[in-house]
PDB file of N, CA and C in Angstrom:
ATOM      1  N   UNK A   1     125.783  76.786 106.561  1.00  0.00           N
ATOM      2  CA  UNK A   1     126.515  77.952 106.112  1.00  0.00           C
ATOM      3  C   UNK A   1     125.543  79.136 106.040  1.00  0.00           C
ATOM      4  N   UNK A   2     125.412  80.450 106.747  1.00  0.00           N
ATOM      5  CA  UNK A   2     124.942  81.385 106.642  1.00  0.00           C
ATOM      6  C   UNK A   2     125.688  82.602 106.026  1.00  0.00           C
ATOM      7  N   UNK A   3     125.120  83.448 105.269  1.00  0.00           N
ATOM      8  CA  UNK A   3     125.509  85.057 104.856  1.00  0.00           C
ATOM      9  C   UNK A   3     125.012  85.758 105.202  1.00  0.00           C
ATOM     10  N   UNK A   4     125.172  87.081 104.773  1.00  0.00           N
ATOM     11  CA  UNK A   4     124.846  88.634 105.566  1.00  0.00           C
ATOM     12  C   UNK A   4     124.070  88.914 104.423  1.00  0.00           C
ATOM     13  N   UNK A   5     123.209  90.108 104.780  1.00  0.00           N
ATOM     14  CA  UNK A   5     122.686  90.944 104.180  1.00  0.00           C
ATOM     15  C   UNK A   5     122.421  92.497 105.034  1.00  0.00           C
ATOM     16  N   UNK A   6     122.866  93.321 104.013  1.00  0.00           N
ATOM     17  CA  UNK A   6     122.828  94.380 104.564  1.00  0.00           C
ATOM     18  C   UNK A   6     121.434  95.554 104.049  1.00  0.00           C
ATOM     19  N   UNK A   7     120.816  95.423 105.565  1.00  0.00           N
ATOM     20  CA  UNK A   7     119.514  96.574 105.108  1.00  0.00           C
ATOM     21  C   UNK A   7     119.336  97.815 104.041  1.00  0.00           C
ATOM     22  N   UNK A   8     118.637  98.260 103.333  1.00  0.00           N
ATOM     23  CA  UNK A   8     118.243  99.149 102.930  1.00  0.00           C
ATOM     24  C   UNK A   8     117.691 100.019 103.253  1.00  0.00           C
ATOM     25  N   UNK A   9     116.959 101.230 103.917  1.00  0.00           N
ATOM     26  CA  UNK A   9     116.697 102.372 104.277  1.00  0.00           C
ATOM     27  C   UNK A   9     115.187 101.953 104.051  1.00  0.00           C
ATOM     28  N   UNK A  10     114.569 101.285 105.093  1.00  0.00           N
ATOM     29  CA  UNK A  10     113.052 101.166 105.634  1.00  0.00           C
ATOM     30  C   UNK A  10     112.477  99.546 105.306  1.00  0.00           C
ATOM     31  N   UNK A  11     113.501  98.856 104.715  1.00  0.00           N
ATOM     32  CA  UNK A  11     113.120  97.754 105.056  1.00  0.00           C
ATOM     33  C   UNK A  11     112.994  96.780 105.920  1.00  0.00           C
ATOM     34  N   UNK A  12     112.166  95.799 106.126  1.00  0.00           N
ATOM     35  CA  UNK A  12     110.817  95.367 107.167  1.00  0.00           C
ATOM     36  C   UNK A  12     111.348  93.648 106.965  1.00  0.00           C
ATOM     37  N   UNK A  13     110.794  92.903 107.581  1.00  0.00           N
ATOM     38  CA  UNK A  13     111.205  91.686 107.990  1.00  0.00           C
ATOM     39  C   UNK A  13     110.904  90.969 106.577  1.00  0.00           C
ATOM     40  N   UNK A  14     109.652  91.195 106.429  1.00  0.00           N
ATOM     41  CA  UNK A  14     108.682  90.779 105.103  1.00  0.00           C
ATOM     42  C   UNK A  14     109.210  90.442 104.100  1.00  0.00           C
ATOM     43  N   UNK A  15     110.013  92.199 103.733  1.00  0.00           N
ATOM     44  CA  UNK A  15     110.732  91.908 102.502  1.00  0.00           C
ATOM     45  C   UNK A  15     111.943  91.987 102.502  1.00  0.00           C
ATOM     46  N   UNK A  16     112.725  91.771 103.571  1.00  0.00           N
ATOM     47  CA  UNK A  16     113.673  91.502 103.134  1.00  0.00           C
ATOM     48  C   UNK A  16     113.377  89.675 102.824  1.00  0.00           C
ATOM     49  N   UNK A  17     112.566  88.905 103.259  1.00  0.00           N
ATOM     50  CA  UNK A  17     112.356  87.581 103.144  1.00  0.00           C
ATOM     51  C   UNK A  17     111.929  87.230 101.732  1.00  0.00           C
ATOM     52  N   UNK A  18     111.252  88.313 101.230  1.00  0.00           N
ATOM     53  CA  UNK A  18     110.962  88.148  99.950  1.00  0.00           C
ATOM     54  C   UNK A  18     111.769  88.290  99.028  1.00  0.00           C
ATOM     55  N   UNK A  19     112.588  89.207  99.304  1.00  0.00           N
ATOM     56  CA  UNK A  19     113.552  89.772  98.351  1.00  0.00           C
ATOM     57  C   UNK A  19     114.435  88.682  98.294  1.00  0.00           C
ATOM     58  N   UNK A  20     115.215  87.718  99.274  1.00  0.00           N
ATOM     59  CA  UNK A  20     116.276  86.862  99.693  1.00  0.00           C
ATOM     60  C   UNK A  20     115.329  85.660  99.031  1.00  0.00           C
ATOM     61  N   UNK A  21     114.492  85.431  99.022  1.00  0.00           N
ATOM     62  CA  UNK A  21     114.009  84.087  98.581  1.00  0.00           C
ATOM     63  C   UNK A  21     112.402  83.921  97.814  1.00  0.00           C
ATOM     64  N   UNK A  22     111.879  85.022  97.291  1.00  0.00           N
ATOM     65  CA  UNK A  22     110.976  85.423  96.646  1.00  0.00           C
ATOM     66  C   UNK A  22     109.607  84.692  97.235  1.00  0.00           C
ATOM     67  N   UNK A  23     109.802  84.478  98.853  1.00  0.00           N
ATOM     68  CA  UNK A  23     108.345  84.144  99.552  1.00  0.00           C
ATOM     69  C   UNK A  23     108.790  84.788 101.030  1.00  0.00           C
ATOM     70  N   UNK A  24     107.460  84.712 101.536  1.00  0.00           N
ATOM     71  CA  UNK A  24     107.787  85.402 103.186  1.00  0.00           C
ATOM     72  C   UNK A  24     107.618  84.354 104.461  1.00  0.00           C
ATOM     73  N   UNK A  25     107.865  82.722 103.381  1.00  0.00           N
ATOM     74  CA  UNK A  25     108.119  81.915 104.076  1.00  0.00           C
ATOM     75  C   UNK A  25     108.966  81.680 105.204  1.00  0.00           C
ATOM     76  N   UNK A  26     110.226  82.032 104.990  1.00  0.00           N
ATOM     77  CA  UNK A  26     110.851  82.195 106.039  1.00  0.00           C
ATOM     78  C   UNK A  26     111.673  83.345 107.214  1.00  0.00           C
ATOM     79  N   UNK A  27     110.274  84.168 107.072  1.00  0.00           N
ATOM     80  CA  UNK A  27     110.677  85.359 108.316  1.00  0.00           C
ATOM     81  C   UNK A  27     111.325  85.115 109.235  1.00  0.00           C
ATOM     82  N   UNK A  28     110.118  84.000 110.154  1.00  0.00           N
ATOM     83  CA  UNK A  28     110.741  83.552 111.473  1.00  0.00           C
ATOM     84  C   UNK A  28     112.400  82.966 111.428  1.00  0.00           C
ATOM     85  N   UNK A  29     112.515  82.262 110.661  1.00  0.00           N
ATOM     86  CA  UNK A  29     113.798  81.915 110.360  1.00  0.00           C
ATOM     87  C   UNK A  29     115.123  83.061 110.365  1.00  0.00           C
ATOM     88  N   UNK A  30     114.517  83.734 109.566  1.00  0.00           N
ATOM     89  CA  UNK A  30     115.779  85.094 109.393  1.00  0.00           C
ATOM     90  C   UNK A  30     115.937  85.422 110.808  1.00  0.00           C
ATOM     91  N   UNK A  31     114.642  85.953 111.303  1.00  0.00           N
ATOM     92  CA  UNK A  31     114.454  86.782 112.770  1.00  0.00           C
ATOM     93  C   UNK A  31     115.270  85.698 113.576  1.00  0.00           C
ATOM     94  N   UNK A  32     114.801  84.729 113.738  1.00  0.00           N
ATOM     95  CA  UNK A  32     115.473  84.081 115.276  1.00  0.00           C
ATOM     96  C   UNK A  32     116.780  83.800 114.519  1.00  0.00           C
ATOM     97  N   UNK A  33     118.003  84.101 113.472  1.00  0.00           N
ATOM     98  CA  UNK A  33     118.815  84.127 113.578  1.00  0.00           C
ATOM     99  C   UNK A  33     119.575  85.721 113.523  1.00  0.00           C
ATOM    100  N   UNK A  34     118.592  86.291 114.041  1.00  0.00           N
ATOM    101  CA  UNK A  34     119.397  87.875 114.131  1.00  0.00           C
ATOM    102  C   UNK A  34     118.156  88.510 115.412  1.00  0.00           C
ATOM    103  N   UNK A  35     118.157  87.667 116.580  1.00  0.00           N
ATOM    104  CA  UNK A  35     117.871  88.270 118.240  1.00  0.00           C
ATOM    105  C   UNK A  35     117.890  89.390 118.702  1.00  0.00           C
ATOM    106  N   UNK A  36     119.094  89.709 118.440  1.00  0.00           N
ATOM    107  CA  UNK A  36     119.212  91.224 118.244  1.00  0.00           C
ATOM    108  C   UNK A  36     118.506  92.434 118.140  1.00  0.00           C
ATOM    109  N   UNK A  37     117.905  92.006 116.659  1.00  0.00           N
ATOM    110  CA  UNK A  37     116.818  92.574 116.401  1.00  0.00           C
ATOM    111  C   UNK A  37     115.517  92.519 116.204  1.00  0.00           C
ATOM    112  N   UNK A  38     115.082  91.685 117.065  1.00  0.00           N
ATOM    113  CA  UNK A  38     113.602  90.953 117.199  1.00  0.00           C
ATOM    114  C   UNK A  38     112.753  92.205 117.172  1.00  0.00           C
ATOM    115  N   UNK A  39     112.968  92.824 117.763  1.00  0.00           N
ATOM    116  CA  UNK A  39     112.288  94.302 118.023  1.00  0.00           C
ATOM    117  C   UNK A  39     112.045  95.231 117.111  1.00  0.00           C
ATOM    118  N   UNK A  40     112.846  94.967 116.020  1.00  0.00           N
ATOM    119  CA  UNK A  40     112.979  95.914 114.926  1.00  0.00           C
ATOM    120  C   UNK A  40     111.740  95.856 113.911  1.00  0.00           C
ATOM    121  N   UNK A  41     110.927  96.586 113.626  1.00  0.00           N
ATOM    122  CA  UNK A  41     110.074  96.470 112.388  1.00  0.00           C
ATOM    123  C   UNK A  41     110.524  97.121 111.607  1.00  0.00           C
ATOM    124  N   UNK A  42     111.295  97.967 111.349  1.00  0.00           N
ATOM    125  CA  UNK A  42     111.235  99.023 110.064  1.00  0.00           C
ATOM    126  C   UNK A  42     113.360  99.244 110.390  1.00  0.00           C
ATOM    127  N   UNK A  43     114.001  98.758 109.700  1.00  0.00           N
ATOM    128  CA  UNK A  43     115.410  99.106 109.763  1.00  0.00           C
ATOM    129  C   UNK A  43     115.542 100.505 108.837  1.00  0.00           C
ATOM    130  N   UNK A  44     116.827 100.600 109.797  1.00  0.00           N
ATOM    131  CA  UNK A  44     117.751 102.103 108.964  1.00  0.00           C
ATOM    132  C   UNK A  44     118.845 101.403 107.587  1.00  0.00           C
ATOM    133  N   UNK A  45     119.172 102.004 106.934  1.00  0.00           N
ATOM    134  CA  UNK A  45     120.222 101.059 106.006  1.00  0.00           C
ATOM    135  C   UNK A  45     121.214 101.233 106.885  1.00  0.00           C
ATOM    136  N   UNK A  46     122.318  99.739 106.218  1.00  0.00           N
ATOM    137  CA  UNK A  46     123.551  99.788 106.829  1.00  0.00           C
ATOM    138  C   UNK A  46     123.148  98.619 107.654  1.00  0.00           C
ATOM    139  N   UNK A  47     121.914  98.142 108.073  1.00  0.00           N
ATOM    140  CA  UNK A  47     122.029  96.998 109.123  1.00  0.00           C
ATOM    141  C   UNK A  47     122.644  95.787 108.528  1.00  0.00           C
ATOM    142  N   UNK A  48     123.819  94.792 109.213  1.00  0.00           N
ATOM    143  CA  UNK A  48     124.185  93.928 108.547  1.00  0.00           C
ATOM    144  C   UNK A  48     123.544  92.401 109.444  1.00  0.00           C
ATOM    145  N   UNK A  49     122.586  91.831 108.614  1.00  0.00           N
ATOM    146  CA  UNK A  49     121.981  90.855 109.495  1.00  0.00           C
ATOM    147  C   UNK A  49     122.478  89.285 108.588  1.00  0.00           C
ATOM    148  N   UNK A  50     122.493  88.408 109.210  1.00  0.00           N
ATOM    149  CA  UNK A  50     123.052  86.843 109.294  1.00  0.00           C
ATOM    150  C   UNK A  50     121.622  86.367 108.798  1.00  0.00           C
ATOM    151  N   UNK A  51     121.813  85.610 107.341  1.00  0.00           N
ATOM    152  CA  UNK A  51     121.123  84.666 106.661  1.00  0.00           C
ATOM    153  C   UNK A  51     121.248  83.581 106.857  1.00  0.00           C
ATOM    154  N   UNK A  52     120.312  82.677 107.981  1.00  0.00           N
ATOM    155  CA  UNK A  52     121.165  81.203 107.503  1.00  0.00           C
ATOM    156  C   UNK A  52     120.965  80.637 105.932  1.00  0.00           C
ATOM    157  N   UNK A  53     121.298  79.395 106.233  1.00  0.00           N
ATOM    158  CA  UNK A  53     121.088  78.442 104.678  1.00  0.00           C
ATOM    159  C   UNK A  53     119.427  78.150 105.179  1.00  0.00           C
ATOM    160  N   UNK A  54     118.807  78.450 104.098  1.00  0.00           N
ATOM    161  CA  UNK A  54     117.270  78.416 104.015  1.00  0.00           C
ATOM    162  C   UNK A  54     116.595  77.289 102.888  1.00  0.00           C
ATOM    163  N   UNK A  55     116.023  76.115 103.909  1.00  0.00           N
ATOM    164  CA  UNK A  55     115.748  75.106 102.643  1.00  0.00           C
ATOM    165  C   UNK A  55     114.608  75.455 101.858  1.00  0.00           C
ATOM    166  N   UNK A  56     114.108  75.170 101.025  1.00  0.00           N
ATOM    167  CA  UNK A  56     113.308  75.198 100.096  1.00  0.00           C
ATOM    168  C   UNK A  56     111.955  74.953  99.974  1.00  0.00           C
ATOM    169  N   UNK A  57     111.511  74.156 101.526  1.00  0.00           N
ATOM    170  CA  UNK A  57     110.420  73.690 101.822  1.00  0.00           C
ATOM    171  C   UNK A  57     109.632  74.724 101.722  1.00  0.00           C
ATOM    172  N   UNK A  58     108.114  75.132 101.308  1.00  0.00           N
ATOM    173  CA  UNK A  58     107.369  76.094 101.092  1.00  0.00           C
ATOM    174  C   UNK A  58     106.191  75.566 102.588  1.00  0.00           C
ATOM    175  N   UNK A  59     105.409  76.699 102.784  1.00  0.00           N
ATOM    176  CA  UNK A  59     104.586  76.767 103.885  1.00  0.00           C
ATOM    177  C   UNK A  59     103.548  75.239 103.393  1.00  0.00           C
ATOM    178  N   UNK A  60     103.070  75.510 101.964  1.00  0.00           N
ATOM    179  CA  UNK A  60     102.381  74.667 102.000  1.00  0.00           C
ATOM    180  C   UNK A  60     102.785  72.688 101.856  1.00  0.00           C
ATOM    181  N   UNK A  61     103.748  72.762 101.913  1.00  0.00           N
ATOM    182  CA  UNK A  61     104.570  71.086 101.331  1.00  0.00           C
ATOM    183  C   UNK A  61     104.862  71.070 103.102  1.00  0.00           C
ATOM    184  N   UNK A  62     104.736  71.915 104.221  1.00  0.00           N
ATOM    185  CA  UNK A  62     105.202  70.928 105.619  1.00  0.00           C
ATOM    186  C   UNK A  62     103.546  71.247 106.356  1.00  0.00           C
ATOM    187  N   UNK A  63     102.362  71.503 105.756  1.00  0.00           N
ATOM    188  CA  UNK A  63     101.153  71.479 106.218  1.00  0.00           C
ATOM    189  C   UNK A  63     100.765  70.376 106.413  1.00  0.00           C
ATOM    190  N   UNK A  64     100.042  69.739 107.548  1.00  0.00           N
ATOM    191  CA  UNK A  64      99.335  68.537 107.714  1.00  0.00           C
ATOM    192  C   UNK A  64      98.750  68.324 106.081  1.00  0.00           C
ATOM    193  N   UNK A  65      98.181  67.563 105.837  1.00  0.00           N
ATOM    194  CA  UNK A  65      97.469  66.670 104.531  1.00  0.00           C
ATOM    195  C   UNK A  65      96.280  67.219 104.650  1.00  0.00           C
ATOM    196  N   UNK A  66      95.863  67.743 105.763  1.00  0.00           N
ATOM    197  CA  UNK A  66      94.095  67.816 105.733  1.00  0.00           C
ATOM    198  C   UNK A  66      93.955  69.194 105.917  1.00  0.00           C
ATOM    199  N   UNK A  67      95.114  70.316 106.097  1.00  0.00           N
ATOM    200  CA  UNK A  67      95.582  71.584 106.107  1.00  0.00           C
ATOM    201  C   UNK A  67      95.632  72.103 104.350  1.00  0.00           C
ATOM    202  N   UNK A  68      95.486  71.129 103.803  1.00  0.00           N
ATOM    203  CA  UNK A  68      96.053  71.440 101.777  1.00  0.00           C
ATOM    204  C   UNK A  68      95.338  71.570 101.568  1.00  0.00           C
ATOM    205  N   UNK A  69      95.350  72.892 100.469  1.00  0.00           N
ATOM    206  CA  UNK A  69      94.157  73.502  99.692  1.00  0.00           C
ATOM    207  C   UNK A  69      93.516  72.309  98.856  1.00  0.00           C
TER     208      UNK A  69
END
């Protein structure tokens, strides 16, 4: 199940990832479900972009074992 979110006036891939899930874990995720705008670094408001369902896994819990701080 995915939702929308609609841009704000200069926001960036980063944060909108942060803002939606309070890490910038899953950029790539957002991006390759809105192609569209791969190109985009800096949106106008009004953009309405497709959230998928985003699991919970953090960067560091799918790192190899010998990758862990």
């Amino acid at each position: 199940m995915s939702t929308t979110y609609t841009t704000r006036n200069r926001d960036m891939w980063d944060l909108i990832a942060y803002r939606l899930t309070g890490s910038t874990d899953h950029i790539d995720t957002i991006m390759k479900a809105n192609p569209q705008y791969s190109a985009t670094f800096i949106f106008s408001a009004g953009v309405e972009l497709t959230i998928p369902e985003l699991n919970s896994v953090g960067t560091y819990e799918i790192l190899p074992p010998w990758k862990r701080g």
